[in-house]
Protein backbone atom coordinates (compact mmCIF):
# COMPACT_ATOMS: atom_id res chain seq x y z
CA UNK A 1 -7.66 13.40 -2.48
CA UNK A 2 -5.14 10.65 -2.76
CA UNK A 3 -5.17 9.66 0.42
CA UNK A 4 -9.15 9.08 0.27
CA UNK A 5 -9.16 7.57 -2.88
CA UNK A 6 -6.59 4.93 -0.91
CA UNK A 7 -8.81 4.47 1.88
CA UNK A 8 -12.07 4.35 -0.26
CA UNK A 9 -10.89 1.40 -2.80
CA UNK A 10 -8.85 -0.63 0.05
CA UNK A 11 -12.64 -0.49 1.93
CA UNK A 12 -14.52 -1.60 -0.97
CA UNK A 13 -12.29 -4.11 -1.46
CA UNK A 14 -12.55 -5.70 1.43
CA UNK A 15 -16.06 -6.32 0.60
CA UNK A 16 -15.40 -8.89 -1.82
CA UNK A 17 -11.88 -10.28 -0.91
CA UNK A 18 -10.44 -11.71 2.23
CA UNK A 19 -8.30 -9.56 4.00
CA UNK A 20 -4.86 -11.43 2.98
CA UNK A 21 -5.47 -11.51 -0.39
CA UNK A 22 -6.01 -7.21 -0.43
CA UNK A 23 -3.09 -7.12 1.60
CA UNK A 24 -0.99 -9.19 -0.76
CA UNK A 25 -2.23 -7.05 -3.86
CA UNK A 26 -1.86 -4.20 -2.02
CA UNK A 27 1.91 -4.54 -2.14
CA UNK A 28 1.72 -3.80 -5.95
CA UNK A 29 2.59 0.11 -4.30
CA UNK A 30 6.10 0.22 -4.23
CA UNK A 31 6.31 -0.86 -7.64
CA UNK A 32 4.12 1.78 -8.82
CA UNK A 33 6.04 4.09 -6.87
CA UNK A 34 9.82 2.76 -8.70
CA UNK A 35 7.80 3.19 -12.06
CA UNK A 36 6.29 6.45 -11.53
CA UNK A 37 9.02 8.08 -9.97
CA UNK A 38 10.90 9.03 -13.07
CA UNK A 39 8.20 10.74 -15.41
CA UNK A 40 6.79 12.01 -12.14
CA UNK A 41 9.44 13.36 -10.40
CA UNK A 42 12.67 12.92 -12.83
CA UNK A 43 14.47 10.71 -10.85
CA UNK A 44 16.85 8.15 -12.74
CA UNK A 45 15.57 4.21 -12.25
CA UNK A 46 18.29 1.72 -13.28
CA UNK A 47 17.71 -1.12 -15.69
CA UNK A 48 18.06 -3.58 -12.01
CA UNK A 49 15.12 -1.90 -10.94
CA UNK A 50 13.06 -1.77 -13.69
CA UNK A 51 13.53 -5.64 -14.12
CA UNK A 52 12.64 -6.11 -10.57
CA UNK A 53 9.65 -4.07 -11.51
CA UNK A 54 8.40 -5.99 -14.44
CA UNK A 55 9.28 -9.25 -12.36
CA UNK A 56 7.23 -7.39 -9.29
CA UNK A 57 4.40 -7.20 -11.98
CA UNK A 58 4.38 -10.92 -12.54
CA UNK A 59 3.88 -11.80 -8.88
CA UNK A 60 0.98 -9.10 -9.28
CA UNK A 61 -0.33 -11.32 -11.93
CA UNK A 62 -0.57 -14.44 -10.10
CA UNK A 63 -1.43 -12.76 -7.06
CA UNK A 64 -5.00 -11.24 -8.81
CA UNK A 65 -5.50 -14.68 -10.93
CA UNK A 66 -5.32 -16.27 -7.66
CA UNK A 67 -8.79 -14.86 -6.58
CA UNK A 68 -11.51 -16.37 -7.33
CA UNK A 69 -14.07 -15.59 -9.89
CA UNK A 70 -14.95 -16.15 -13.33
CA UNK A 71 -13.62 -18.51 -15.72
CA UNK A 72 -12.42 -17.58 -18.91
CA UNK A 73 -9.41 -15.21 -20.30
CA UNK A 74 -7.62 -12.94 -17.68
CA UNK A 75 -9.67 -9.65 -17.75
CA UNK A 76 -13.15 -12.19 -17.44
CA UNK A 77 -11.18 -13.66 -14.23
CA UNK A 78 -10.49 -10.73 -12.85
CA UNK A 79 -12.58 -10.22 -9.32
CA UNK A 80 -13.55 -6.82 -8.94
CA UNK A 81 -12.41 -6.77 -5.52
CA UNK A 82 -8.99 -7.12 -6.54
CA UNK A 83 -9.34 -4.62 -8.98
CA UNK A 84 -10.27 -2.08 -6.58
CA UNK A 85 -7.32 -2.66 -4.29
CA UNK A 86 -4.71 -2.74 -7.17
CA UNK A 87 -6.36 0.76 -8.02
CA UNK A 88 -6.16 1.78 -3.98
CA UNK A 89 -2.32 0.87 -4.52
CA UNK A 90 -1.81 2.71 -7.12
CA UNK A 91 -3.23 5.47 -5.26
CA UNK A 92 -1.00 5.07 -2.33
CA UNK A 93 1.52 5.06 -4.38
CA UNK A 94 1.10 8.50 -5.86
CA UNK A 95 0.48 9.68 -2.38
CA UNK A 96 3.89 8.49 -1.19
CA UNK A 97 5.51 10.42 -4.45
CA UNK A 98 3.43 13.72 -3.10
CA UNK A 99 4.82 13.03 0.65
CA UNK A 100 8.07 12.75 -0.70
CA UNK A 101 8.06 16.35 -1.84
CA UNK A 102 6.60 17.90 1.46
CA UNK A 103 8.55 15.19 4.35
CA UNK A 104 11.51 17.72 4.53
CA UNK A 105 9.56 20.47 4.71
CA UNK A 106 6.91 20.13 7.04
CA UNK A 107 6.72 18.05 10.79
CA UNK A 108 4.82 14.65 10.85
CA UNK A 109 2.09 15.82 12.86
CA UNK A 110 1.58 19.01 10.42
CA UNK A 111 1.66 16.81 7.54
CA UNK A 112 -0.93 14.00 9.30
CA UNK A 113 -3.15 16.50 10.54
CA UNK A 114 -3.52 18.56 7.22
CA UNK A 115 -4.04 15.62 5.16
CA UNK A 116 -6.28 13.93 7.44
CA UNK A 117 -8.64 17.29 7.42
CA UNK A 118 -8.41 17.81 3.83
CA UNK A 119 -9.93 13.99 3.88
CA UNK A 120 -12.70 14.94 6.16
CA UNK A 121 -13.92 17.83 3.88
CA UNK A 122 -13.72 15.42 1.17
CA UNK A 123 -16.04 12.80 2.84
CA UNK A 124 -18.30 14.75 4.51
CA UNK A 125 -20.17 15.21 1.34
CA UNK A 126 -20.06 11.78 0.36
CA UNK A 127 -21.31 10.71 3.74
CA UNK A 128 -24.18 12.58 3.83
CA UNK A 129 -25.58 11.06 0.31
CA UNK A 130 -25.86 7.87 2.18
CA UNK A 131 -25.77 8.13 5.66
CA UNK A 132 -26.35 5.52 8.10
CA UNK A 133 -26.04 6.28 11.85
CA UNK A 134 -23.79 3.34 13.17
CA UNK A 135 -24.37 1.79 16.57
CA UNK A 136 -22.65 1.55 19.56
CA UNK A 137 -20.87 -1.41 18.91
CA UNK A 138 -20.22 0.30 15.00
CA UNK A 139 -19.26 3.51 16.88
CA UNK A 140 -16.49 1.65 18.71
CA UNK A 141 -14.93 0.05 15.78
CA UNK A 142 -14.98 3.41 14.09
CA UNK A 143 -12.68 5.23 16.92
CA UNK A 144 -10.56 2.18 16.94
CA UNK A 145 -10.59 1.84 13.51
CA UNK A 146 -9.37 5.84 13.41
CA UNK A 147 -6.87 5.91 16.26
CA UNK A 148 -4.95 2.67 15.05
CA UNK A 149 -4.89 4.10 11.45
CA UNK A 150 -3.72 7.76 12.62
CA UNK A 151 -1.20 5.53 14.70
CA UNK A 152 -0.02 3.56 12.07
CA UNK A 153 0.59 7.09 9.71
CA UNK A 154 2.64 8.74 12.10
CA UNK A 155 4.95 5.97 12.68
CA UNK A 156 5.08 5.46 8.78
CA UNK A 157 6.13 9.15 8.37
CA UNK A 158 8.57 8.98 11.66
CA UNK A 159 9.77 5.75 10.71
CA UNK A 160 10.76 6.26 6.94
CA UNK A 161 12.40 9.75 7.82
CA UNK A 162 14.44 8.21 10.64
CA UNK A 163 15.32 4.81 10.11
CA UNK A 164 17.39 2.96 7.25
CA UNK A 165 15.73 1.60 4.48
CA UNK A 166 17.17 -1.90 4.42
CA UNK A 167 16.11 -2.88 7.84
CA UNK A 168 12.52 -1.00 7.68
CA UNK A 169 11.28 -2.44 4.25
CA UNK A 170 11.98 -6.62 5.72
CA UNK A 171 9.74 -5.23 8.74
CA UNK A 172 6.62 -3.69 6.80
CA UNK A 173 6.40 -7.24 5.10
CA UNK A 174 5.26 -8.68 8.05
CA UNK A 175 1.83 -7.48 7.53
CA UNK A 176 1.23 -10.12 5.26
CA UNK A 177 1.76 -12.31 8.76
CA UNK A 178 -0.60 -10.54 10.74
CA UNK A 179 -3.35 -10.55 8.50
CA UNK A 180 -3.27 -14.12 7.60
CA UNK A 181 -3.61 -14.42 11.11
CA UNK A 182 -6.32 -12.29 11.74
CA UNK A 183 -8.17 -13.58 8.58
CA UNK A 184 -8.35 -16.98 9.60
CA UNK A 185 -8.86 -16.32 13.85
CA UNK A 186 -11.40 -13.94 12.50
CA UNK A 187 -13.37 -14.94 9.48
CA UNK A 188 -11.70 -18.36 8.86
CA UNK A 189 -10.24 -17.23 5.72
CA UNK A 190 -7.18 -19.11 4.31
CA UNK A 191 -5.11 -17.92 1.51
CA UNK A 192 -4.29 -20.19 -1.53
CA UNK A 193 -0.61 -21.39 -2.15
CA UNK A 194 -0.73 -19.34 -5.56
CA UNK A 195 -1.79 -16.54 -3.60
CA UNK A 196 1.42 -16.68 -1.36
CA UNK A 197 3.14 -17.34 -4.10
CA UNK A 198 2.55 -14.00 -5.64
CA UNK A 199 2.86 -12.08 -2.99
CA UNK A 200 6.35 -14.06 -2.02
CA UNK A 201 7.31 -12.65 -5.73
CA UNK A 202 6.21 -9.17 -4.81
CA UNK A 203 7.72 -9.01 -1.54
CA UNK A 204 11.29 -10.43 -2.87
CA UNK A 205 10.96 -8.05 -5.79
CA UNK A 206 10.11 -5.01 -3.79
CA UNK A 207 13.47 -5.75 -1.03
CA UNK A 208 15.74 -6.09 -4.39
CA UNK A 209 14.62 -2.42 -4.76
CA UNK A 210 15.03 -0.87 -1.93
CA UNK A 211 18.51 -2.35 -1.45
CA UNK A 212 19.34 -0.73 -4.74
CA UNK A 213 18.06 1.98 -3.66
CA UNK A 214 20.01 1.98 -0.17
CA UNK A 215 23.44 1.04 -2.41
CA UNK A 216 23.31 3.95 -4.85
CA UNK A 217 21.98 6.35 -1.50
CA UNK A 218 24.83 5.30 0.14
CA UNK A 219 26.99 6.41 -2.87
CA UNK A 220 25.83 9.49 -2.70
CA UNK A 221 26.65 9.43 1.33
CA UNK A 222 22.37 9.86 1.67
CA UNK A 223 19.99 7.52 3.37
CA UNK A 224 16.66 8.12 1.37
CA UNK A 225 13.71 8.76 3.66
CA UNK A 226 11.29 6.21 1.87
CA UNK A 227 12.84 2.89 0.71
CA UNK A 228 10.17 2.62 -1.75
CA UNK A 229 11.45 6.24 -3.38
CA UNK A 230 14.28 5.66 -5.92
CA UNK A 231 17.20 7.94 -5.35
């Protein structure tokens, strides 16, 4: 349910924003996953963390104000686009705090391939309310579109149960890169200064955490699986 509640905002989203700017909101996760993780699970979050949270938060701030839309107070400014991928990373975010609790106890594939069915059960449904038969050029997308995203899980879950946290967490930062690259070679899109700036307090926010994280891991002689999981 999590997982296509994700997928379902991030998509709408994208109908109103530019790709860069739901990417840069999108980040918002990890911070949701710091300050959910202790009346979720019970884990212990330092006072570092939380003020990298609440400074995390501000960069959020900027980062929604920074799209465009009405004028007025904040809420009134507030695209709904953005508030549709903000919800998607919250999502995500409870998702990763579920996968924490099965990773050890399942294999990546078991764990993709159960979630991904429970998803199609879900949608199905949905679908069929509204269905639209695509075409053959929509019907390639749509496998691409599937076999890069499948892709892209499995090497989340192999990467964050294998590798250490303070080189992988630099690394999925890059995204921000690639799709300011593919929104302007695309769709000519071009972020906003204010936008980057956000997202450069996000992203600088989010590494402070998972460094902590990594530190008091390495205390306790453990590696955690997901950087964005306090220990």
């Amino acid at each position: 349910v999590l997982i296509m509640a994700t997928g379902y905002t991030f998509f709408e989203g994208l109908r109103y924003l530019p790709l860069v700017d739901c990417i840069a909101i999108a980040f918002a996760a990890p911070l949701f996953v710091t300050a959910l993780s202790g009346p979720l699970n019970g884990e212990q979050v330092g006072p570092r963390r939380w003020a990298a949270v609440g400074i995390g938060f501000v960069g959020v701030v900027i980062a929604l104000i920074a799209v465009p839309a009405g004028e007025g107070n904040f809420i009134s400014h507030l695209n709904f686009g953005a508030i549709l991928v903000l919800a998607s990373a919250l999502f995500y975010s409870l998702s990763l705090i579920t996968l924490r609790r099965v990773s050890g106890k399942d294999s990546s594939h078991n764990i993709l391939f159960h979630t991904s069915t429970a998803t199609l059960v879900i949608v199905c449904p949905l679908a069929a309310m509204n269905w639209a038969w695509p075409t053959g050029a929509g019907w390639a997308i749509l496998l691409l579109q599937g076999i890069t995203s499948a892709m892209a899980q499995l090497c989340m879950i192999k990467a964050f149960r294998s590798g250490e946290a303070s080189m992988l967490v630099p690394l999925e930062y890059t995204a921000l890169i690639w799709a300011t690259f593919f929104g302007w070679s695309i769709w000519a899109e071009i972020p906003t200064l204010q936008l980057l700036g956000g997202a450069a307090i996000i992203i600088a926010a989010n590494i402070y955490i998972a460094q902590r994280e990594v530190h008091h891991a390495r205390k306790k002689d453990v590696i955690p699986e997901n950087p964005v999981l306090p220990q």
